[in-house]
PDB file of N, CA and C in Angstrom:
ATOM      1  N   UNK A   1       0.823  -1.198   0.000  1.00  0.00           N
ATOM      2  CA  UNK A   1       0.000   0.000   0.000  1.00  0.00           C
ATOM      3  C   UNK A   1       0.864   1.259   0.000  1.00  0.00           C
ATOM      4  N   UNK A   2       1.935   1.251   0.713  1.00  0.00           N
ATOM      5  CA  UNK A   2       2.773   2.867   1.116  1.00  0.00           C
ATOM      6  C   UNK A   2       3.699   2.287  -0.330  1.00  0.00           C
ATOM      7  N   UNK A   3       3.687   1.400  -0.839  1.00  0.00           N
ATOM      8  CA  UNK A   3       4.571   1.613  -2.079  1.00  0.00           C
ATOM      9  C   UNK A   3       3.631   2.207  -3.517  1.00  0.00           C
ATOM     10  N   UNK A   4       2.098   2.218  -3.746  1.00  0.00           N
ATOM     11  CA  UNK A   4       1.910   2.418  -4.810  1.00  0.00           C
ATOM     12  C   UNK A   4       1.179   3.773  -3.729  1.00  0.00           C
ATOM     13  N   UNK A   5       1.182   4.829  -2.823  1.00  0.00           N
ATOM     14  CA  UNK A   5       1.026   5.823  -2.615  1.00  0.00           C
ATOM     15  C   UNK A   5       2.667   6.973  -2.964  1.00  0.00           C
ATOM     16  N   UNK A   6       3.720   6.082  -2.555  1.00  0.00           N
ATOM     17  CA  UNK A   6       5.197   6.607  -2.934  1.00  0.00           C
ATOM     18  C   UNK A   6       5.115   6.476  -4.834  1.00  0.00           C
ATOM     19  N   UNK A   7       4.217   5.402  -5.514  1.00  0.00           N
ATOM     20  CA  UNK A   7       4.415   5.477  -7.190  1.00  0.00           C
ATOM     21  C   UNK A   7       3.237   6.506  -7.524  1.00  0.00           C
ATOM     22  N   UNK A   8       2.311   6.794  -6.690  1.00  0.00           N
ATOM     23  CA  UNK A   8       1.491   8.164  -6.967  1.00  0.00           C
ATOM     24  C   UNK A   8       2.096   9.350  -6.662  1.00  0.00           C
ATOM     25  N   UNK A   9       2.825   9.486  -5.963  1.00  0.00           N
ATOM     26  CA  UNK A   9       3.193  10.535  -5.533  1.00  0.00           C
ATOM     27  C   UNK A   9       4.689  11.392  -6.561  1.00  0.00           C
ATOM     28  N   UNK A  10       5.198  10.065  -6.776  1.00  0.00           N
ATOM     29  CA  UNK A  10       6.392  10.354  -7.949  1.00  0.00           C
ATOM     30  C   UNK A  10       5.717  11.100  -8.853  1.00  0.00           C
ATOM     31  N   UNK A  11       4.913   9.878  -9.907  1.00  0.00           N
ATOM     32  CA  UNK A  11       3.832  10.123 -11.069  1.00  0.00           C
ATOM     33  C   UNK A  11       3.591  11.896 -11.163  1.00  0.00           C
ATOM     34  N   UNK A  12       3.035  11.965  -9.951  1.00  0.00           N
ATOM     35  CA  UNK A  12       2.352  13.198  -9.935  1.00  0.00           C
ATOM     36  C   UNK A  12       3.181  14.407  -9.965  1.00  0.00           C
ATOM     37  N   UNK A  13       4.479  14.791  -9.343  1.00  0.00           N
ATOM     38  CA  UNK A  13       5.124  15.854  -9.441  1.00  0.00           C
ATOM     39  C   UNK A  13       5.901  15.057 -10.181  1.00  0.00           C
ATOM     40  N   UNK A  14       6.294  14.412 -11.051  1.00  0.00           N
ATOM     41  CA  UNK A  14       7.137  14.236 -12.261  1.00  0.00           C
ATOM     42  C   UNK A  14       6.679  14.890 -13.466  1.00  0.00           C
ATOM     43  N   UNK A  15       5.061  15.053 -13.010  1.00  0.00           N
ATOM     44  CA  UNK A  15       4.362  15.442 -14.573  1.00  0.00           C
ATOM     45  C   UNK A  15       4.261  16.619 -14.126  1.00  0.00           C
ATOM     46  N   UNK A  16       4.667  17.236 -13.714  1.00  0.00           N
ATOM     47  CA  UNK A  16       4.218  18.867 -13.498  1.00  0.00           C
ATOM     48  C   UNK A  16       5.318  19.406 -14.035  1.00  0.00           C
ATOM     49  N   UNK A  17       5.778  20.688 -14.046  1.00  0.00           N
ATOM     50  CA  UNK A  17       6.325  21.891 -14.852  1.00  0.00           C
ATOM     51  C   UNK A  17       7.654  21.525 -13.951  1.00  0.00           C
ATOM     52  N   UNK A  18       9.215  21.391 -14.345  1.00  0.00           N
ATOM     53  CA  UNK A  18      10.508  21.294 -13.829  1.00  0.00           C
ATOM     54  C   UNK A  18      11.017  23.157 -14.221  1.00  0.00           C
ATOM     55  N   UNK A  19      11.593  23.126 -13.176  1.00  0.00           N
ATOM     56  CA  UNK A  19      12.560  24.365 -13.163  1.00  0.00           C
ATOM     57  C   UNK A  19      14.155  24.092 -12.531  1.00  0.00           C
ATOM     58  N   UNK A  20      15.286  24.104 -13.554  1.00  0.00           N
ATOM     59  CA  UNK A  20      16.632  23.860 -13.180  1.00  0.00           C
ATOM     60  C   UNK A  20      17.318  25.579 -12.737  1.00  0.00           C
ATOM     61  N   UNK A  21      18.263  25.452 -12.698  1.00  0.00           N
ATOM     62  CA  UNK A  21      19.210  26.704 -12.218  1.00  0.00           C
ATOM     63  C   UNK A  21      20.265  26.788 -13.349  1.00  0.00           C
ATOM     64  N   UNK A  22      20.351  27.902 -13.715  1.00  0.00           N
ATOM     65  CA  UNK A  22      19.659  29.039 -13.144  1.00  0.00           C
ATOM     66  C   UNK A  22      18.107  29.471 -13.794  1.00  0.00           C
ATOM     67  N   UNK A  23      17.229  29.705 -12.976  1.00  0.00           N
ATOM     68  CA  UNK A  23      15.746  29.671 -13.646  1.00  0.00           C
ATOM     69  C   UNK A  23      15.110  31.139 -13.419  1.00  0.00           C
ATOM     70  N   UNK A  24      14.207  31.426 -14.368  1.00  0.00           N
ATOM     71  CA  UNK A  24      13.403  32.738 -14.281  1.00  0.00           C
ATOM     72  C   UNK A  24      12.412  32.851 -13.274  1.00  0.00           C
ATOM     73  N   UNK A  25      13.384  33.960 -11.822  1.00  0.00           N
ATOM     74  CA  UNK A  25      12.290  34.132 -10.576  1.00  0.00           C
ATOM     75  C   UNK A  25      10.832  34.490 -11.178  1.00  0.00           C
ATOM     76  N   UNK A  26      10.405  34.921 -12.088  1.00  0.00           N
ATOM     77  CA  UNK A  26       9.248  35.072 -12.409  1.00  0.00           C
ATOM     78  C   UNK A  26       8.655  33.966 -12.584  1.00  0.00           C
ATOM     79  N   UNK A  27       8.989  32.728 -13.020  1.00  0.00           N
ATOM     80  CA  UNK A  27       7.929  31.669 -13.265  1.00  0.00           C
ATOM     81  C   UNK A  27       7.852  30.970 -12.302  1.00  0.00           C
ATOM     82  N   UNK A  28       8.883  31.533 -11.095  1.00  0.00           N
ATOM     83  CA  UNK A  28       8.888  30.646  -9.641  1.00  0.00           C
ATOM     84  C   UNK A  28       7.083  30.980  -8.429  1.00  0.00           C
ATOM     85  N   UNK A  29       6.530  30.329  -8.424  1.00  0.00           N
ATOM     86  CA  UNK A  29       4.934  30.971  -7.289  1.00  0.00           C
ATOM     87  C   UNK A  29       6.367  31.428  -5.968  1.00  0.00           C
ATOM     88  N   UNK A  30       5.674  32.941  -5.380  1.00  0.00           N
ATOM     89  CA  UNK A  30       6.178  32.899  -4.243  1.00  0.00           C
ATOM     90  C   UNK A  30       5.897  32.211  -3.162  1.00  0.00           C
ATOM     91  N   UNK A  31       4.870  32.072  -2.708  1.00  0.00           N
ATOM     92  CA  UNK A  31       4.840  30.713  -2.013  1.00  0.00           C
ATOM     93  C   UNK A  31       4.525  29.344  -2.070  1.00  0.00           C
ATOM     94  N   UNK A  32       4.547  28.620  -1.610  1.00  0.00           N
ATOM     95  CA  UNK A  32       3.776  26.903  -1.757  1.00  0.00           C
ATOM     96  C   UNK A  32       4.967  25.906  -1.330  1.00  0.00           C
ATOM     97  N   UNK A  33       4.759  24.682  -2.045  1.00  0.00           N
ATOM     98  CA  UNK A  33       5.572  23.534  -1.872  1.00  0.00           C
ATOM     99  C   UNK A  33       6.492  23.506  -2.718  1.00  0.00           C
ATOM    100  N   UNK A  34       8.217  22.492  -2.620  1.00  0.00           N
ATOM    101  CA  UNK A  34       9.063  22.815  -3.542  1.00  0.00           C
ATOM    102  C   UNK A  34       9.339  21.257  -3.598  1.00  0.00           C
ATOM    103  N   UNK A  35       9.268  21.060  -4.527  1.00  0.00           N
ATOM    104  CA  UNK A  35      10.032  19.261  -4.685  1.00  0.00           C
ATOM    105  C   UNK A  35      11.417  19.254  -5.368  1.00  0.00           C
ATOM    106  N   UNK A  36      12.221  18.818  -4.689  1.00  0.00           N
ATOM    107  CA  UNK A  36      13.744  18.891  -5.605  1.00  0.00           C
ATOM    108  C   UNK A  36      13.927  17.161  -5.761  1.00  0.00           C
ATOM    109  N   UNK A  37      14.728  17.272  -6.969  1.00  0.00           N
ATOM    110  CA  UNK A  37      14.478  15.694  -7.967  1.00  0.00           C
ATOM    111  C   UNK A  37      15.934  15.155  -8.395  1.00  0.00           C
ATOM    112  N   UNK A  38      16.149  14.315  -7.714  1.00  0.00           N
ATOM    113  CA  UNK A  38      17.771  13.688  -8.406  1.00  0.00           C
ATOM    114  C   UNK A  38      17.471  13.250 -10.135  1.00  0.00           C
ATOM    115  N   UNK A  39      18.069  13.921 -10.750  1.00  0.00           N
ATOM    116  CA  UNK A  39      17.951  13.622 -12.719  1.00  0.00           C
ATOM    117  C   UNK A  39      18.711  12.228 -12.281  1.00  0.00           C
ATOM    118  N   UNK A  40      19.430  11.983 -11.665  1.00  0.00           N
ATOM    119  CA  UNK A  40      20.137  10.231 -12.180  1.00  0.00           C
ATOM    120  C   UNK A  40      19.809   9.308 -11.301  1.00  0.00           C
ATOM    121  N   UNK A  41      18.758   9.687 -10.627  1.00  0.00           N
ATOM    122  CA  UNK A  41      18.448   8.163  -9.825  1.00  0.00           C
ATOM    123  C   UNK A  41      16.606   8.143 -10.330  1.00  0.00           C
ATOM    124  N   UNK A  42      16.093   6.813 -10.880  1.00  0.00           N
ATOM    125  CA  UNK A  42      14.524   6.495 -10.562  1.00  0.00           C
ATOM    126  C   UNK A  42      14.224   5.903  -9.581  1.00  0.00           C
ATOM    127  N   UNK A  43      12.895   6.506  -9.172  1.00  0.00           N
ATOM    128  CA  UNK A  43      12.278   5.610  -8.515  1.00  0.00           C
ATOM    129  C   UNK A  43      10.899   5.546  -9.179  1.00  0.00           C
ATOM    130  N   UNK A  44      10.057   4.044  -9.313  1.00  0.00           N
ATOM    131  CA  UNK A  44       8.717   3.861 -10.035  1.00  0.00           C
ATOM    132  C   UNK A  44       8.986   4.450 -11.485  1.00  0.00           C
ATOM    133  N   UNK A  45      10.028   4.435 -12.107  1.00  0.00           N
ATOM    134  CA  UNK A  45       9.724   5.076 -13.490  1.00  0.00           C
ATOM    135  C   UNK A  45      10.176   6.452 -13.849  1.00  0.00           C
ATOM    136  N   UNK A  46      10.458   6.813 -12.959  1.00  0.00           N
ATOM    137  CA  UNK A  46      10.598   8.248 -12.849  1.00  0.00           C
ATOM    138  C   UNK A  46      11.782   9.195 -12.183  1.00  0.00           C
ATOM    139  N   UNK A  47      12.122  10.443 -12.193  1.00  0.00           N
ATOM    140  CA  UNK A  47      13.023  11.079 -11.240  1.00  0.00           C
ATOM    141  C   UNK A  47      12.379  10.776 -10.082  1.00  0.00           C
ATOM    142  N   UNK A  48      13.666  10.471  -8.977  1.00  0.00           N
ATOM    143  CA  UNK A  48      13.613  10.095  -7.675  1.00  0.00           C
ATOM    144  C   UNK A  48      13.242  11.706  -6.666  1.00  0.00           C
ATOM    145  N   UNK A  49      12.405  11.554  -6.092  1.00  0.00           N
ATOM    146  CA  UNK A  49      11.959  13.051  -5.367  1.00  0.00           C
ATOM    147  C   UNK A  49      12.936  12.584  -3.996  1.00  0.00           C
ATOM    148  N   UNK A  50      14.041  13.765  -4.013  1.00  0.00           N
ATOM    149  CA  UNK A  50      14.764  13.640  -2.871  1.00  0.00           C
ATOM    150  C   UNK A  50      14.379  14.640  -1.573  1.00  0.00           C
ATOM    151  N   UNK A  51      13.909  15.698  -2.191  1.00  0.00           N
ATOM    152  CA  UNK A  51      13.437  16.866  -0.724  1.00  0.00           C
ATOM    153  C   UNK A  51      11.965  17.510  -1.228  1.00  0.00           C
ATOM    154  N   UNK A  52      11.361  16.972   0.089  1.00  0.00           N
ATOM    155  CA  UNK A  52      10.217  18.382   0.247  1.00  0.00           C
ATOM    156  C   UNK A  52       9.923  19.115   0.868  1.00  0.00           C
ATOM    157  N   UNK A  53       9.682  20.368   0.844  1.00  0.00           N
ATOM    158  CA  UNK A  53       9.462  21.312   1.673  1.00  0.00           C
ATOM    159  C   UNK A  53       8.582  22.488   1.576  1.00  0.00           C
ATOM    160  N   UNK A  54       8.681  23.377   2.247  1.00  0.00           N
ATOM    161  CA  UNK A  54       8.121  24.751   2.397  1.00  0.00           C
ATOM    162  C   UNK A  54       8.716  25.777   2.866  1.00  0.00           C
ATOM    163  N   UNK A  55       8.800  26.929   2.717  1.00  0.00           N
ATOM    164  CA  UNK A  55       9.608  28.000   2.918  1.00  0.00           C
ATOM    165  C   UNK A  55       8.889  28.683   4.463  1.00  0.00           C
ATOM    166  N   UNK A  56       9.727  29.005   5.218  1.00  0.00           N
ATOM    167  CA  UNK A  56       9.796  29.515   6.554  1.00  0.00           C
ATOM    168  C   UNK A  56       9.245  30.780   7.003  1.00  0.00           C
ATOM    169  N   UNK A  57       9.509  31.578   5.905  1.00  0.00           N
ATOM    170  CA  UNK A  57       8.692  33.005   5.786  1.00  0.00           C
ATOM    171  C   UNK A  57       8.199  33.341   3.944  1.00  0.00           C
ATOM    172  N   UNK A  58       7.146  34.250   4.510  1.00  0.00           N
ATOM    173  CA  UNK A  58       6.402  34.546   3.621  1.00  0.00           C
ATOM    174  C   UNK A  58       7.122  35.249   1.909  1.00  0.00           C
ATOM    175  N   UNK A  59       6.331  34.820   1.006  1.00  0.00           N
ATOM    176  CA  UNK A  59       7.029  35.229  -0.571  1.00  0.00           C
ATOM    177  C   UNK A  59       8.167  34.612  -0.387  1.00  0.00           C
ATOM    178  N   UNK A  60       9.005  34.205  -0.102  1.00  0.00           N
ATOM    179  CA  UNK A  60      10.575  33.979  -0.260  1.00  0.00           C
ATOM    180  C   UNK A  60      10.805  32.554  -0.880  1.00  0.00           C
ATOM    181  N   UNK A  61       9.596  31.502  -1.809  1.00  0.00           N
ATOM    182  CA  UNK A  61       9.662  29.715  -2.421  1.00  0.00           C
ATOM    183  C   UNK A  61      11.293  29.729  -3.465  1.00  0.00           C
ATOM    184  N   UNK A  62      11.250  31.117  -4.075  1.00  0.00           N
ATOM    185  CA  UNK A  62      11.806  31.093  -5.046  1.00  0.00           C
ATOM    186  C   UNK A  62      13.547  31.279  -4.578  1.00  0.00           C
ATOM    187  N   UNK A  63      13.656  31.367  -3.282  1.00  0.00           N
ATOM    188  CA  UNK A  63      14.919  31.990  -2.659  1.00  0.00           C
ATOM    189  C   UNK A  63      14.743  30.930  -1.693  1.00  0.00           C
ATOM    190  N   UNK A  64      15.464  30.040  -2.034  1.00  0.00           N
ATOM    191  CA  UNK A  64      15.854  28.803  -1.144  1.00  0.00           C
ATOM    192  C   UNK A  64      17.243  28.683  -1.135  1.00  0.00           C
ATOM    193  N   UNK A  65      17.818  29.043  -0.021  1.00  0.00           N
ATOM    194  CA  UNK A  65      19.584  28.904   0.109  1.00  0.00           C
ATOM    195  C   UNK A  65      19.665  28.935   1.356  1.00  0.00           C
TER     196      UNK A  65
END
């Protein structure tokens, strides 16, 4: 069961919009969720989702350092 919720969960932010570095702060949302993706490892088919998170203070998704 926690393995085909981990192959939904890939699926799903694999198919959404990728942004590499250096990327246009404009197409970044200032706030929400950020998924960062190892390009050389799969998991289920797909880039392996290594971090998730959320930003600590307000507007700042796009300024993660």
């Amino acid at each position: 069961m926690v393995e085909e919720y981990c192959k939904r969960v890939h699926e799903y932010f694999n198919g959404l919009e990728k942004h590499c570095f250096p990327f246009d702060e404009s197409k970044i949302p200032k706030n929400g969720l950020y998924v960062l993706f190892e390009k050389s490892e799969c998991c289920h088919g797909t880039c392996r989702i290594v971090m998730v998170g959320t930003t600590q203070e307000v507007n700042q998704l796009w300024w993660i350092g």
